[in-house]
C-alpha atoms as a PDB file:
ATOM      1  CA  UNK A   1     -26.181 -28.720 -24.325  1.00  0.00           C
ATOM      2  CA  UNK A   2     -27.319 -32.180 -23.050  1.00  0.00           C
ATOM      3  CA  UNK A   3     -26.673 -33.738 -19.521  1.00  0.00           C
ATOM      4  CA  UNK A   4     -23.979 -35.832 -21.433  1.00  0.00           C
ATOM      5  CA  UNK A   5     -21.766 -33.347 -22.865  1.00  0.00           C
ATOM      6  CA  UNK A   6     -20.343 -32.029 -19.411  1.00  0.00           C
ATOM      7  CA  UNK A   7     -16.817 -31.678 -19.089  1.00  0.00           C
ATOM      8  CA  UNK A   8     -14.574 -33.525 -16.590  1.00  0.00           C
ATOM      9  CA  UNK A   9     -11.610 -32.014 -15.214  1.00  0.00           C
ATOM     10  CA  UNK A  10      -8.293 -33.714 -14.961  1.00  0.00           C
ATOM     11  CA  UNK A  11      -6.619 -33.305 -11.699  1.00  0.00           C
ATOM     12  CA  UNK A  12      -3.640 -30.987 -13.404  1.00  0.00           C
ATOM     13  CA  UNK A  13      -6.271 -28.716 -15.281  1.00  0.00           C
ATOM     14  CA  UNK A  14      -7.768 -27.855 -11.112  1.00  0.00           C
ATOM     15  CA  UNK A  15      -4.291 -27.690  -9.879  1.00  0.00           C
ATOM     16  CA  UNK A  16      -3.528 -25.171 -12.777  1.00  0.00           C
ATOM     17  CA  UNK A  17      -6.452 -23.400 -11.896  1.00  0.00           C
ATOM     18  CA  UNK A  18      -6.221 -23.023  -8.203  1.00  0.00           C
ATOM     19  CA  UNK A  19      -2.703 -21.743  -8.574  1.00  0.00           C
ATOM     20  CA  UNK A  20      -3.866 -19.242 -11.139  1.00  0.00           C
ATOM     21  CA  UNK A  21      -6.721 -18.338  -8.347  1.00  0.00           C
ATOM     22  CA  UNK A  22      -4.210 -18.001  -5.926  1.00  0.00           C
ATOM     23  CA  UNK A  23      -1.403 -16.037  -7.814  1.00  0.00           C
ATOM     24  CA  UNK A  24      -4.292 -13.725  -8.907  1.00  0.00           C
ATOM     25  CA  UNK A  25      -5.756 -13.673  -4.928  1.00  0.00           C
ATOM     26  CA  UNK A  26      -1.686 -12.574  -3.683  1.00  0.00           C
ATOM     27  CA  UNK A  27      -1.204 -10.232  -6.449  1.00  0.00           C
ATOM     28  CA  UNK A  28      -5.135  -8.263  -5.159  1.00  0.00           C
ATOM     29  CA  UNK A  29      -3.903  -8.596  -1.473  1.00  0.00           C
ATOM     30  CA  UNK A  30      -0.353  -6.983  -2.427  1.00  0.00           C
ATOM     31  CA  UNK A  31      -2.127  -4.096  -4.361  1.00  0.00           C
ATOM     32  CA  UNK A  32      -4.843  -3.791  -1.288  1.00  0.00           C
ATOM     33  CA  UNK A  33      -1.849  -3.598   1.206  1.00  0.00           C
ATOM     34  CA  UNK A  34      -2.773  -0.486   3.710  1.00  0.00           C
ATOM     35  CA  UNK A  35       0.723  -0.257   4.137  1.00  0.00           C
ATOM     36  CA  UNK A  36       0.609   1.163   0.988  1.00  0.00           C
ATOM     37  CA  UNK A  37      -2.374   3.626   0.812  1.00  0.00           C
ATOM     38  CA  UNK A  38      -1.041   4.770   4.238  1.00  0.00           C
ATOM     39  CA  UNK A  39       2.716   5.767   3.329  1.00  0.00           C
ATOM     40  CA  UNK A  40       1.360   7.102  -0.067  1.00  0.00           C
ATOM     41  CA  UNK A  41      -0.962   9.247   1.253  1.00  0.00           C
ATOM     42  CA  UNK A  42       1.355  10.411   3.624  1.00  0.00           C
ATOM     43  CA  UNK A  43       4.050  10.770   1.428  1.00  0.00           C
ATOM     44  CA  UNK A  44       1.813  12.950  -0.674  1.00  0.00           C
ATOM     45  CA  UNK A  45       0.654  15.346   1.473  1.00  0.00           C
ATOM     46  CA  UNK A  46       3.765  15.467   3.467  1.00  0.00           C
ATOM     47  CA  UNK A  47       5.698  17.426   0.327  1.00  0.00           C
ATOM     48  CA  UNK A  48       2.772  19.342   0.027  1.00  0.00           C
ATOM     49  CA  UNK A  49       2.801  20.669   3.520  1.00  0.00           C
ATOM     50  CA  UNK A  50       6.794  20.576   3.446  1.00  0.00           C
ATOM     51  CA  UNK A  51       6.614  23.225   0.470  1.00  0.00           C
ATOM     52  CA  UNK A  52       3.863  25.443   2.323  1.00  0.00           C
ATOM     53  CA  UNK A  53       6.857  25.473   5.465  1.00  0.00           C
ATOM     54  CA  UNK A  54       9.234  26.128   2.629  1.00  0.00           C
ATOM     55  CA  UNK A  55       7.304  29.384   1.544  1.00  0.00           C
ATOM     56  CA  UNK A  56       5.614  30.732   4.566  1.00  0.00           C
ATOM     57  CA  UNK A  57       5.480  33.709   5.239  1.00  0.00           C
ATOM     58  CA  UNK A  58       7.348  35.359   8.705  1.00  0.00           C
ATOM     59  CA  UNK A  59       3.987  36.382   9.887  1.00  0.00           C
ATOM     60  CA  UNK A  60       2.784  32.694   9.416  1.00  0.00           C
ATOM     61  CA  UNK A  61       5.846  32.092  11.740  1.00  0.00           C
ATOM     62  CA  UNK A  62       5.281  34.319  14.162  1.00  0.00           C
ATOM     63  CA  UNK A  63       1.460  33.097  14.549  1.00  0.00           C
ATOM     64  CA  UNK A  64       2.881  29.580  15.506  1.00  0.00           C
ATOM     65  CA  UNK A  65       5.502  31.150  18.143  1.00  0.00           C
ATOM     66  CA  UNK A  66       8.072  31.060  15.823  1.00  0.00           C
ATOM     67  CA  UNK A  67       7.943  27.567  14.670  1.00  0.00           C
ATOM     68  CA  UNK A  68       7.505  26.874  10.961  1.00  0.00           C
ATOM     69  CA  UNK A  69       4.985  23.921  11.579  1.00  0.00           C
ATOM     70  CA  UNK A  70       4.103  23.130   8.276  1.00  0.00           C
ATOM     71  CA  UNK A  71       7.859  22.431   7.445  1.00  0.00           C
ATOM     72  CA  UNK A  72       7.966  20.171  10.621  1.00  0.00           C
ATOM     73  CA  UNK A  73       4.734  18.528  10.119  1.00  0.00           C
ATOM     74  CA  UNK A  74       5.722  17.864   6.104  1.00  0.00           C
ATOM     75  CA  UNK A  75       9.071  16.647   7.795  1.00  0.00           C
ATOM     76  CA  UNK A  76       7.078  14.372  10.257  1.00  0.00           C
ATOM     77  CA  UNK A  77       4.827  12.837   7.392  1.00  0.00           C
ATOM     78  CA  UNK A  78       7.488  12.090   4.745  1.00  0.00           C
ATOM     79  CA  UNK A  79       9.235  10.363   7.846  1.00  0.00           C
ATOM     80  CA  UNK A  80       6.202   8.241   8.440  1.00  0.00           C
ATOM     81  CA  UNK A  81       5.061   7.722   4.993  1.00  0.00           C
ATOM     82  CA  UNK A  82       8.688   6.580   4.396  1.00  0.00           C
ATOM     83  CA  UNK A  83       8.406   4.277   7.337  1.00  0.00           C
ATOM     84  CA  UNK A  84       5.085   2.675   6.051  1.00  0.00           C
ATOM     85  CA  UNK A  85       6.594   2.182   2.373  1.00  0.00           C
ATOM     86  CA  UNK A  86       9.915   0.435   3.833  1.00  0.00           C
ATOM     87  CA  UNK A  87       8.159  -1.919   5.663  1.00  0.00           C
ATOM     88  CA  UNK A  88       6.033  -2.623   2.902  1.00  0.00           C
ATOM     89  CA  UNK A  89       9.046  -3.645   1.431  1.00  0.00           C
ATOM     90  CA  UNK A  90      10.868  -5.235   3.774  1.00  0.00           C
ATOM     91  CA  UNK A  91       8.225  -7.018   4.997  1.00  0.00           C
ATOM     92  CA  UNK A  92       6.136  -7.528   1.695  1.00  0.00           C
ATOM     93  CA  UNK A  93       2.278  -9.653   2.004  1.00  0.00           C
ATOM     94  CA  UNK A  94       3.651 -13.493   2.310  1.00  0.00           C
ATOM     95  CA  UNK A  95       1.417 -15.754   0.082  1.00  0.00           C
ATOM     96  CA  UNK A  96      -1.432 -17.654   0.892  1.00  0.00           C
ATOM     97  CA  UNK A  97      -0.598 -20.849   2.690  1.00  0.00           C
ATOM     98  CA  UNK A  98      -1.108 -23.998   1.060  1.00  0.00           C
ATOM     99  CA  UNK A  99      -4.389 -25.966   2.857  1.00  0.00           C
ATOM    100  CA  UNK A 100      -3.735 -29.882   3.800  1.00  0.00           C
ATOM    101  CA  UNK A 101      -6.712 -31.594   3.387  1.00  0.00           C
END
């Protein structure tokens, strides 16, 4: 292509653009939220270690002084994997802020 030939763009073509950029930039920080890798992970392995409590055995009991931990530790990390993914959405990423020039 020659020197001539470059294209110009109108200010509502880099206004489009930039909010694309932005919508796209919001959507990546919403997906990237730790808030949600946290509770998800948490949620995860909490019902896995809340059905090991469910099925131990009375000798796994007894080893932990009577306590089922696993059930109270699967309790404890649904809890807090439940926080994390409330306050994700209560509290969901707020877009980026608009610059003034």
């Amino acid at each position: 292509m020659s020197e001539n030939s470059e294209h110009h763009y109108t200010e509502d073509e880099i206004a489009r653009e930039v909010t694309e950029l932005e919508a796209k930039s919001a959507t990546a920080a919403r997906i990237f939220d730790l808030r949600r890798i946290i509770g998800g992970l948490f949620v995860v392995y909490g019902v896995i270690v809340t059905i090991a409590g469910i099925t131990d055995s009375r000798s796994a009991i007894d080893k932990a002084q009577g306590v089922n931990i696993n059930l109270w530790t699967g309790i404890g990390m649904l809890a807090l994997g439940a926080f994390f993914l409330v306050w994700l959405k209560l509290r969901p990423t707020a877009p980026p802020q608009e610059r003034e020039e």
